[in-house]
N, C-alpha and C. Protein backbone atom coordinates (compact mmCIF):
# COMPACT_ATOMS: atom_id res chain seq x y z
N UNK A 1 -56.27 -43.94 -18.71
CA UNK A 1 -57.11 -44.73 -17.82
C UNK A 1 -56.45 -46.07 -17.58
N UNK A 2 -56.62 -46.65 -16.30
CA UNK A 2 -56.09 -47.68 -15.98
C UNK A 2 -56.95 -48.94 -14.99
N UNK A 3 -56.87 -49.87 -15.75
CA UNK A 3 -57.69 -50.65 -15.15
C UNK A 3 -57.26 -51.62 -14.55
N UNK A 4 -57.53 -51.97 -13.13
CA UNK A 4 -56.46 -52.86 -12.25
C UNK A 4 -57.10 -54.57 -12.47
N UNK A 5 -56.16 -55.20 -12.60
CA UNK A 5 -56.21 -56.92 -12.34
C UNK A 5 -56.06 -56.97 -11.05
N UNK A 6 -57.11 -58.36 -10.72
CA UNK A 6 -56.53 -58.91 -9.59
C UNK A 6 -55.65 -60.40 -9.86
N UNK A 7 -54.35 -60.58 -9.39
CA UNK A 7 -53.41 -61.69 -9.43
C UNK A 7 -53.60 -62.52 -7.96
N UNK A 8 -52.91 -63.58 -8.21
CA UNK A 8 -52.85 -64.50 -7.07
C UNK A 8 -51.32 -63.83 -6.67
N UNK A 9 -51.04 -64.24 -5.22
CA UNK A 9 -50.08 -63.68 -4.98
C UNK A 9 -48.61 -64.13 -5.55
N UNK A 10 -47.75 -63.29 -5.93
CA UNK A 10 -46.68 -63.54 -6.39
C UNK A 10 -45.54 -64.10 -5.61
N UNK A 11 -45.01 -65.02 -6.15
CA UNK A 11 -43.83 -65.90 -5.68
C UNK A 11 -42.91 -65.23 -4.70
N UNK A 12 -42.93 -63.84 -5.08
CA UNK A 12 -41.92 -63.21 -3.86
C UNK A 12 -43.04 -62.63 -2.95
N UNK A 13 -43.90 -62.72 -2.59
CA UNK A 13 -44.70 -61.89 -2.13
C UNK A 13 -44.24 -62.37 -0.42
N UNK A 14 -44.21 -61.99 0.34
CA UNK A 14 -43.72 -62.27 1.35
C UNK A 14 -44.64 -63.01 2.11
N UNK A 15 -44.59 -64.09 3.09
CA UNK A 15 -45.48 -64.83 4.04
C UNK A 15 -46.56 -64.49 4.43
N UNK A 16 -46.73 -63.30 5.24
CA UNK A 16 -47.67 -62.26 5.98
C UNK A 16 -48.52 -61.59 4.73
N UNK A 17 -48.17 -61.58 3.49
CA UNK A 17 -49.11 -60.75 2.45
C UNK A 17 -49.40 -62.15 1.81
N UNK A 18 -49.65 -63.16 1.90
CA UNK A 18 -50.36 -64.33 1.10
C UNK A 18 -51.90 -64.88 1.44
N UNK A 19 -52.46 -63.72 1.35
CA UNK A 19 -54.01 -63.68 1.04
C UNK A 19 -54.43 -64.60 2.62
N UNK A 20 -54.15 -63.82 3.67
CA UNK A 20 -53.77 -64.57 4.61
C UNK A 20 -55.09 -64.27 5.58
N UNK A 21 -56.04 -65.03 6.11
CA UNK A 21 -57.25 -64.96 6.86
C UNK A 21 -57.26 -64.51 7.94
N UNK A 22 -57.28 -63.39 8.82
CA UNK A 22 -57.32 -63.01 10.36
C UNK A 22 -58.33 -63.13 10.79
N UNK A 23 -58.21 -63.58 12.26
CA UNK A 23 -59.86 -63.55 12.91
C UNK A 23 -59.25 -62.62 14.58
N UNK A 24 -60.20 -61.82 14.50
CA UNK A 24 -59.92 -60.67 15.46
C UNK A 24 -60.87 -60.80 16.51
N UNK A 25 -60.67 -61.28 17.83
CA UNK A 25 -61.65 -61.56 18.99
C UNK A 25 -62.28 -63.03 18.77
N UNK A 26 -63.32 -62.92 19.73
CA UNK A 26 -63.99 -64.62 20.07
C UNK A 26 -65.12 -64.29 19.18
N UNK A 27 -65.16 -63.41 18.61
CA UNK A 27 -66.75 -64.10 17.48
C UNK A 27 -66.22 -63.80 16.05
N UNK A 28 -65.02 -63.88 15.49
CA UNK A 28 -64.79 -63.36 15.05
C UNK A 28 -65.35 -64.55 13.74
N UNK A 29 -65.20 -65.63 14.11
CA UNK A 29 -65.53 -66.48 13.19
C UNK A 29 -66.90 -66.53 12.62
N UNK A 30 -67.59 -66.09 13.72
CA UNK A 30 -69.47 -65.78 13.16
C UNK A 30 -68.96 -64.48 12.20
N UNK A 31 -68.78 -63.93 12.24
CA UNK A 31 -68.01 -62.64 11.06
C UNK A 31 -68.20 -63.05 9.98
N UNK A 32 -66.86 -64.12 9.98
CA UNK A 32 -66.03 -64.64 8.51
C UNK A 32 -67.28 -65.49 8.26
N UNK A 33 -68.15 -66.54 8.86
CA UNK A 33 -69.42 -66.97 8.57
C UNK A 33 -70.60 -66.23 7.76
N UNK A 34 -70.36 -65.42 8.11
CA UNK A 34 -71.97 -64.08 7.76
C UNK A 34 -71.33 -63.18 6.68
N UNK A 35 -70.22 -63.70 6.48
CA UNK A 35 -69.45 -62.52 4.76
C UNK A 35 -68.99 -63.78 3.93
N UNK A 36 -69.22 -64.67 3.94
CA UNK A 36 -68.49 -66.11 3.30
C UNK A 36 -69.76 -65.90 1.87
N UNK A 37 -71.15 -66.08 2.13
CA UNK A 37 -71.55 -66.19 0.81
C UNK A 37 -71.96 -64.83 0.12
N UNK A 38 -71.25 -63.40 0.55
CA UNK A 38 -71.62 -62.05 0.27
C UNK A 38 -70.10 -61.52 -0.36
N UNK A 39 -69.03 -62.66 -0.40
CA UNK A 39 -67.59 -62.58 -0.52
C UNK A 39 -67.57 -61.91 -2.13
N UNK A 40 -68.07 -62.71 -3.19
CA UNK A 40 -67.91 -62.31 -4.35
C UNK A 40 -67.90 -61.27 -4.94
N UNK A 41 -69.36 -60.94 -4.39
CA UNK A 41 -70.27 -59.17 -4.47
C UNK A 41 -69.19 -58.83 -3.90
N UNK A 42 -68.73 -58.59 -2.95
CA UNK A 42 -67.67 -57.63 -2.40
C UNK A 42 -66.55 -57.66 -2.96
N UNK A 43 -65.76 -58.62 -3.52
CA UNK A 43 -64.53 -58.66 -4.88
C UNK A 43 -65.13 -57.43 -5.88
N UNK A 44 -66.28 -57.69 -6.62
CA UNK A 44 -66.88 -57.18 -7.06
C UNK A 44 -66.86 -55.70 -6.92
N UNK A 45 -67.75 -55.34 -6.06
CA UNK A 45 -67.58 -53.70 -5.64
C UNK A 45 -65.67 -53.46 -5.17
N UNK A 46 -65.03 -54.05 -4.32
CA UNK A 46 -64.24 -53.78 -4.48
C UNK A 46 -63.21 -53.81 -6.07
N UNK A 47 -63.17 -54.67 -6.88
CA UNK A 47 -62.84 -53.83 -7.88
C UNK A 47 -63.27 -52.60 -8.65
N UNK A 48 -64.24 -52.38 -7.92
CA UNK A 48 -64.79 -51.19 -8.93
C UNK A 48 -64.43 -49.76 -8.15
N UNK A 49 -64.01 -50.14 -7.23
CA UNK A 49 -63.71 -49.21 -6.25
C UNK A 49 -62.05 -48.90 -6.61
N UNK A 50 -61.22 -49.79 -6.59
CA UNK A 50 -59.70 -49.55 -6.75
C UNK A 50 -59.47 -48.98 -8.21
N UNK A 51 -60.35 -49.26 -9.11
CA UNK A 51 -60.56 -48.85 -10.57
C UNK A 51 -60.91 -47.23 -10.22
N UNK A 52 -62.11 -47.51 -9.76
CA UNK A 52 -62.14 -45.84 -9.75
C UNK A 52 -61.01 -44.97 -8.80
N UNK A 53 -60.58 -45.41 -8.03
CA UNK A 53 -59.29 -44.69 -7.08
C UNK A 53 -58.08 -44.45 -7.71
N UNK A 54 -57.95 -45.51 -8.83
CA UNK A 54 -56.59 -45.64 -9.45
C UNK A 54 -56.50 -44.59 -10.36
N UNK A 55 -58.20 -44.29 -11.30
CA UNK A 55 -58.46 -43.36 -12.28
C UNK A 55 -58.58 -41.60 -11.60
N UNK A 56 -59.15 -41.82 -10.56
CA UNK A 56 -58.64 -40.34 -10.18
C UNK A 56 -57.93 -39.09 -9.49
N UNK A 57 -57.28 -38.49 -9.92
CA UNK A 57 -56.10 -37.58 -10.52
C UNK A 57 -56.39 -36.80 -9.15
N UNK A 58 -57.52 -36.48 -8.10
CA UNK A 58 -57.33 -36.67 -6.82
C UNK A 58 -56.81 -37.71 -5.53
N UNK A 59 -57.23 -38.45 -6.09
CA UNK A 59 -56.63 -39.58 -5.12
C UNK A 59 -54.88 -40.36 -5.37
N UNK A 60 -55.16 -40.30 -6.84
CA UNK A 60 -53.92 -41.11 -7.75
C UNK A 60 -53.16 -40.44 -8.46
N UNK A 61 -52.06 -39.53 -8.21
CA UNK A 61 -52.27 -38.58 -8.69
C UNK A 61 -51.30 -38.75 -10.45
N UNK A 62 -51.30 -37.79 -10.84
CA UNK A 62 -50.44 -37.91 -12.24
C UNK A 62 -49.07 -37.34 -12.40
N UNK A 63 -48.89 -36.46 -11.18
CA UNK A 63 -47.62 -36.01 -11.11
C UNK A 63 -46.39 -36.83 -10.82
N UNK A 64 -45.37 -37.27 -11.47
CA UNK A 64 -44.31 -38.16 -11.40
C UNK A 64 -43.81 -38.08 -9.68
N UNK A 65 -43.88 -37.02 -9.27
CA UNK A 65 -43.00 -37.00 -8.16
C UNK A 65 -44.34 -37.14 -6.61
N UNK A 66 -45.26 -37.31 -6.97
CA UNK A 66 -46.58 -37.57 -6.02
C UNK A 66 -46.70 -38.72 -5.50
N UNK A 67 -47.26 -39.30 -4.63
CA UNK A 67 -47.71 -40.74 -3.77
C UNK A 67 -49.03 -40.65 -3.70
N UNK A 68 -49.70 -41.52 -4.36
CA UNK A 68 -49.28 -42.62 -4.94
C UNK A 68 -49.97 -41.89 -6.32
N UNK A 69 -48.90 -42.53 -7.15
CA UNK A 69 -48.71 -42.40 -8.69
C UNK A 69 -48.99 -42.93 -9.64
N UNK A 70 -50.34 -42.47 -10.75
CA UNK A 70 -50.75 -43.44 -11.34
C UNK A 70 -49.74 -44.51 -12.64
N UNK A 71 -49.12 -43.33 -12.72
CA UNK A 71 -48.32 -43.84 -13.75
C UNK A 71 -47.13 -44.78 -13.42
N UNK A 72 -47.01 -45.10 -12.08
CA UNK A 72 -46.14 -46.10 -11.44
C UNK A 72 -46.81 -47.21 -11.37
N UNK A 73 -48.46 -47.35 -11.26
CA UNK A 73 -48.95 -49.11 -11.24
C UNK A 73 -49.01 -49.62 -12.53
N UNK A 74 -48.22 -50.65 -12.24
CA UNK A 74 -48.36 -51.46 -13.35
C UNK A 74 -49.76 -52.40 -13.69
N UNK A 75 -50.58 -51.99 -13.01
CA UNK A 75 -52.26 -52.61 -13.05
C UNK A 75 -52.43 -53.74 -12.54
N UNK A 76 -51.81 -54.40 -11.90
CA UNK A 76 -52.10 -55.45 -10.88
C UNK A 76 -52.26 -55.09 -9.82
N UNK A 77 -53.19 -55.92 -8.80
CA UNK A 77 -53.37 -56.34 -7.61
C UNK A 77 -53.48 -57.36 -7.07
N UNK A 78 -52.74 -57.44 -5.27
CA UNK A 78 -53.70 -59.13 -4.67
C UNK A 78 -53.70 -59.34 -3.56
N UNK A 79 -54.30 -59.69 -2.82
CA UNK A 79 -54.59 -59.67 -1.71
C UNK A 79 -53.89 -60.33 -0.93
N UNK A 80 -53.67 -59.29 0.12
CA UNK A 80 -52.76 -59.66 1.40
C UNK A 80 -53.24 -60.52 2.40
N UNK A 81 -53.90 -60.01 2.64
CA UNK A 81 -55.05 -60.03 3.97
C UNK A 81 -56.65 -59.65 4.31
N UNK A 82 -57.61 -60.80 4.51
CA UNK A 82 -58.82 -60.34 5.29
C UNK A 82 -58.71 -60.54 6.58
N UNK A 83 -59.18 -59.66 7.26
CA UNK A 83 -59.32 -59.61 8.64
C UNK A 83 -61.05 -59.68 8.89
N UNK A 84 -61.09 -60.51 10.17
CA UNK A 84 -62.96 -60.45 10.25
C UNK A 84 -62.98 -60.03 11.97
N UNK A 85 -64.09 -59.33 12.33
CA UNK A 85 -64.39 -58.99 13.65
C UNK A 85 -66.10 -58.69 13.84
N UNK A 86 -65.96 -59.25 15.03
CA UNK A 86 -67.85 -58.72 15.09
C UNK A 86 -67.53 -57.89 16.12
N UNK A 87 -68.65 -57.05 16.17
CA UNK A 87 -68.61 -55.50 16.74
C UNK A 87 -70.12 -55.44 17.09
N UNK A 88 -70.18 -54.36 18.03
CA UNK A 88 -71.54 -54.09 18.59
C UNK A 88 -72.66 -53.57 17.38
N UNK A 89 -71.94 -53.03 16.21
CA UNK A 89 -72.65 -52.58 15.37
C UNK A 89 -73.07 -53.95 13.81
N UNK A 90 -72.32 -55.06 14.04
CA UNK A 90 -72.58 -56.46 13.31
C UNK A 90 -70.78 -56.99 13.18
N UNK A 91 -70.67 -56.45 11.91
CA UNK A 91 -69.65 -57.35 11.29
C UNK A 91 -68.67 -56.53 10.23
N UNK A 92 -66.95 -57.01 10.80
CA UNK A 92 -66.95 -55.85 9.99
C UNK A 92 -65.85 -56.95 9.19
N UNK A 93 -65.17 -56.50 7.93
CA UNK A 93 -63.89 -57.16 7.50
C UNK A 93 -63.11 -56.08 6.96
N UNK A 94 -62.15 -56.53 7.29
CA UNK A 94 -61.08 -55.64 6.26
C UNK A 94 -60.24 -56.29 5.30
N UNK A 95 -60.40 -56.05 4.11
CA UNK A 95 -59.26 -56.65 2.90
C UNK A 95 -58.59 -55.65 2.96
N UNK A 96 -56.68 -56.10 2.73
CA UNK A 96 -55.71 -55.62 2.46
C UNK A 96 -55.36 -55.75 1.19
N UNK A 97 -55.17 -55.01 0.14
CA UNK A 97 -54.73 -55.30 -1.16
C UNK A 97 -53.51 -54.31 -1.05
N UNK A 98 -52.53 -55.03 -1.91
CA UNK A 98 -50.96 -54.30 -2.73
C UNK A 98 -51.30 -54.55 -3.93
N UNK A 99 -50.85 -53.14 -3.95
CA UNK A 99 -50.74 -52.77 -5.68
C UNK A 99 -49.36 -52.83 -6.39
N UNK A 100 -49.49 -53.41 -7.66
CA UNK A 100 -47.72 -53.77 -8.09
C UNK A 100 -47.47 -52.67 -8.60
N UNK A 101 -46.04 -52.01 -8.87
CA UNK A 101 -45.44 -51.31 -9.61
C UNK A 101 -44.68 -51.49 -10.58
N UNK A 102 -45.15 -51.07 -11.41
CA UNK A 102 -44.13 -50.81 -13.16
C UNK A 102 -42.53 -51.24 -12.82
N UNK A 103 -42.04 -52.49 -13.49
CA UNK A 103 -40.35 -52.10 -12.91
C UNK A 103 -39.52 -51.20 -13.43
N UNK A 104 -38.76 -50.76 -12.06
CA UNK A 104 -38.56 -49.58 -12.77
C UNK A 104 -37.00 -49.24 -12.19
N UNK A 105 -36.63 -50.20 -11.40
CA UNK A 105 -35.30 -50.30 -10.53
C UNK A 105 -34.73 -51.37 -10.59
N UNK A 106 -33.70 -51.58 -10.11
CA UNK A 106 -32.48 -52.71 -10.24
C UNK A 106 -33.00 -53.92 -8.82
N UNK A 107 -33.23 -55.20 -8.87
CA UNK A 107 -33.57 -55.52 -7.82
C UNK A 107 -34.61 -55.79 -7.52
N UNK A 108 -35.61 -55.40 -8.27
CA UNK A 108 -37.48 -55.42 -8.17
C UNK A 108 -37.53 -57.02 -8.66
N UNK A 109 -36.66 -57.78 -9.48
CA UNK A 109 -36.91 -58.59 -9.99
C UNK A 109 -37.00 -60.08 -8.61
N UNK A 110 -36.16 -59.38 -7.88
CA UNK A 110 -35.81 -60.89 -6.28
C UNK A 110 -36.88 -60.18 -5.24
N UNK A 111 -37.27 -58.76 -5.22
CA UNK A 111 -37.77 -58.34 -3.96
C UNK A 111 -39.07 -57.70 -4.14
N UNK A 112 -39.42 -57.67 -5.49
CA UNK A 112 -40.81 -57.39 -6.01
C UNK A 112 -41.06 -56.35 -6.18
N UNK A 113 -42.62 -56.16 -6.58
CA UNK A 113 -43.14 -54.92 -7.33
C UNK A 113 -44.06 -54.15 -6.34
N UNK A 114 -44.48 -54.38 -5.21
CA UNK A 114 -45.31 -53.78 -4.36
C UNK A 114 -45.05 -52.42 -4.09
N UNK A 115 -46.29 -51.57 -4.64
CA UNK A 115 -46.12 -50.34 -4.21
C UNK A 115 -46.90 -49.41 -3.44
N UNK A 116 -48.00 -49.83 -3.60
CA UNK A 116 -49.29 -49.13 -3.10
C UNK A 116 -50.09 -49.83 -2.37
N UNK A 117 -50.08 -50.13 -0.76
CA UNK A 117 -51.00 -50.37 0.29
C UNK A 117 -52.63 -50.00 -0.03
N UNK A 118 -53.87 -50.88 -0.01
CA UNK A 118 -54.83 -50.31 0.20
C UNK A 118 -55.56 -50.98 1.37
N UNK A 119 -56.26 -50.12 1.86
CA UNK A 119 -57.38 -51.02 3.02
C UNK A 119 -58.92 -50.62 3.02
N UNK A 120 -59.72 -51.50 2.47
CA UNK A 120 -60.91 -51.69 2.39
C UNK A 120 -61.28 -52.19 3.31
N UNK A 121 -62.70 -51.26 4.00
CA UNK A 121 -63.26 -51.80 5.24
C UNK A 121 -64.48 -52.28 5.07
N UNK A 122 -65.30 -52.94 5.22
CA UNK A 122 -66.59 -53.80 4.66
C UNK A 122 -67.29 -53.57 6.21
N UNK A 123 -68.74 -53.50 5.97
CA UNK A 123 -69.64 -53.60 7.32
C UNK A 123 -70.57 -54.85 7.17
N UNK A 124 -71.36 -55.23 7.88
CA UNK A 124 -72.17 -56.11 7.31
C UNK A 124 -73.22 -56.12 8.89
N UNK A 125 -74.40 -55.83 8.66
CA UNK A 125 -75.52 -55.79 9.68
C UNK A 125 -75.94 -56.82 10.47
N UNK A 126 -75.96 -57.31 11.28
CA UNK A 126 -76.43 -58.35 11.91
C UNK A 126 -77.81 -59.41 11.15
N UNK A 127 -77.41 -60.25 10.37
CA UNK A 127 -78.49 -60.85 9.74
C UNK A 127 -78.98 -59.92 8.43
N UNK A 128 -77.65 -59.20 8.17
CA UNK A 128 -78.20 -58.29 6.41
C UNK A 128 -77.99 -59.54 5.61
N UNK A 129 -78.40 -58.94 4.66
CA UNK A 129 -78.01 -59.87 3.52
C UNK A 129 -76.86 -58.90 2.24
N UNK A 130 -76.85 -58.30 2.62
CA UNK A 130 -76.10 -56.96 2.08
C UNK A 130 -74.73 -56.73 2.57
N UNK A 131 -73.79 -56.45 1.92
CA UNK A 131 -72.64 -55.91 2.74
C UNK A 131 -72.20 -54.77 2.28
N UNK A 132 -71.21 -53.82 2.77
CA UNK A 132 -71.28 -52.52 1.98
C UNK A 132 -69.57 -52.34 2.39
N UNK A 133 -68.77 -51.73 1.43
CA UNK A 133 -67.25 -50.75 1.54
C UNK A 133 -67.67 -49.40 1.77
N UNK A 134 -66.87 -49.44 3.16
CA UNK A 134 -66.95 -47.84 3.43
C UNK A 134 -65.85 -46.74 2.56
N UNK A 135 -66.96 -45.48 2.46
CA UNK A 135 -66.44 -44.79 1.04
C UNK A 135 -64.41 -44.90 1.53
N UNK A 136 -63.68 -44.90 0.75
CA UNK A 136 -62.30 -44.29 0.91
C UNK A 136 -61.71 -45.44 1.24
N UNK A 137 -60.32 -45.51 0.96
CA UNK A 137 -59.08 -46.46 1.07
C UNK A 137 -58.69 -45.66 2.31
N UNK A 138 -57.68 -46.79 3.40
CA UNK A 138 -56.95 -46.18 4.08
C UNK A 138 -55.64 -46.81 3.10
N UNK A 139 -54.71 -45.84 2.71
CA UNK A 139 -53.55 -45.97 2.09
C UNK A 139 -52.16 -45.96 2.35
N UNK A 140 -51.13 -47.06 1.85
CA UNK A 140 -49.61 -47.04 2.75
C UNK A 140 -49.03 -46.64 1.06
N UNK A 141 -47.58 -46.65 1.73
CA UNK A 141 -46.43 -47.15 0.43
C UNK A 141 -45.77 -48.66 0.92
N UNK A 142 -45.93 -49.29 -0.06
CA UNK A 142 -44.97 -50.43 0.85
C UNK A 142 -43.56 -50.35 0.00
């Protein structure tokens, strides 16, 4: 079992992945307004979410030669990117998290450990007080 940290971003982490704020369209800022004090709770569920993704052997898998591999994260995470947009249906955000990898190659030490893309999509209702992650990661390799 493996349980993921979240880190601040790392020194090599490149420009564009430094926990970097997007605002998508002209309301986008009423968005980032209406998820600002629901932010925590959503750290929150989102760790419990990458915990459980990381732990299962469907999603993560255990086979050495599989994508993505549990036994390749080294249990960190950190955030790239939120993106905020309002939509006909309220409010939506997306956090980008990279997942680090175990070193395990020549070179990881100047160009880093990033291995596993995730994208968490968040909704939020017009005047909820609630926000919710929709079930599933969309997933890269970086």
């Amino acid at each position: 079992m493996i349980n993921l940290q979240r880190i601040a971003p790392p020194i090599w982490a490149p420009d564009f992945a430094r926990h970097r704020i997007l605002l998508n369209g002209p309301r986008a800022e009423k968005a980032r307004e209406a998820f600002a004090p629901l932010l925590s709770s959503l750290y929150e569920q989102l760790q419990r979410r990458l915990d459980a993704y990381a732990n299962d052997p469907e999603q993560c898998f255990l086979e050495t030669d599989s994508f993505p591999c549990r036994e390749r994260l080294a249990g960190t995470y950190y955030i790239e990117s939120e993106t905020y947009e309002a939509c006909d249906e309220g409010y939506r955000l997306w956090i980008q998290v990279r997942c680090q990898e175990k070193p395990s190659h020549p070179g990881q030490q100047e160009h880093g450990y990033d291995y596993l893309g995730l994208e968490a999509i968040c909704s939020l209702a017009p005047g909820g007080s609630e926000a919710f992650i929709d079930e599933g990661f969309n997933s890269s390799s970086i």
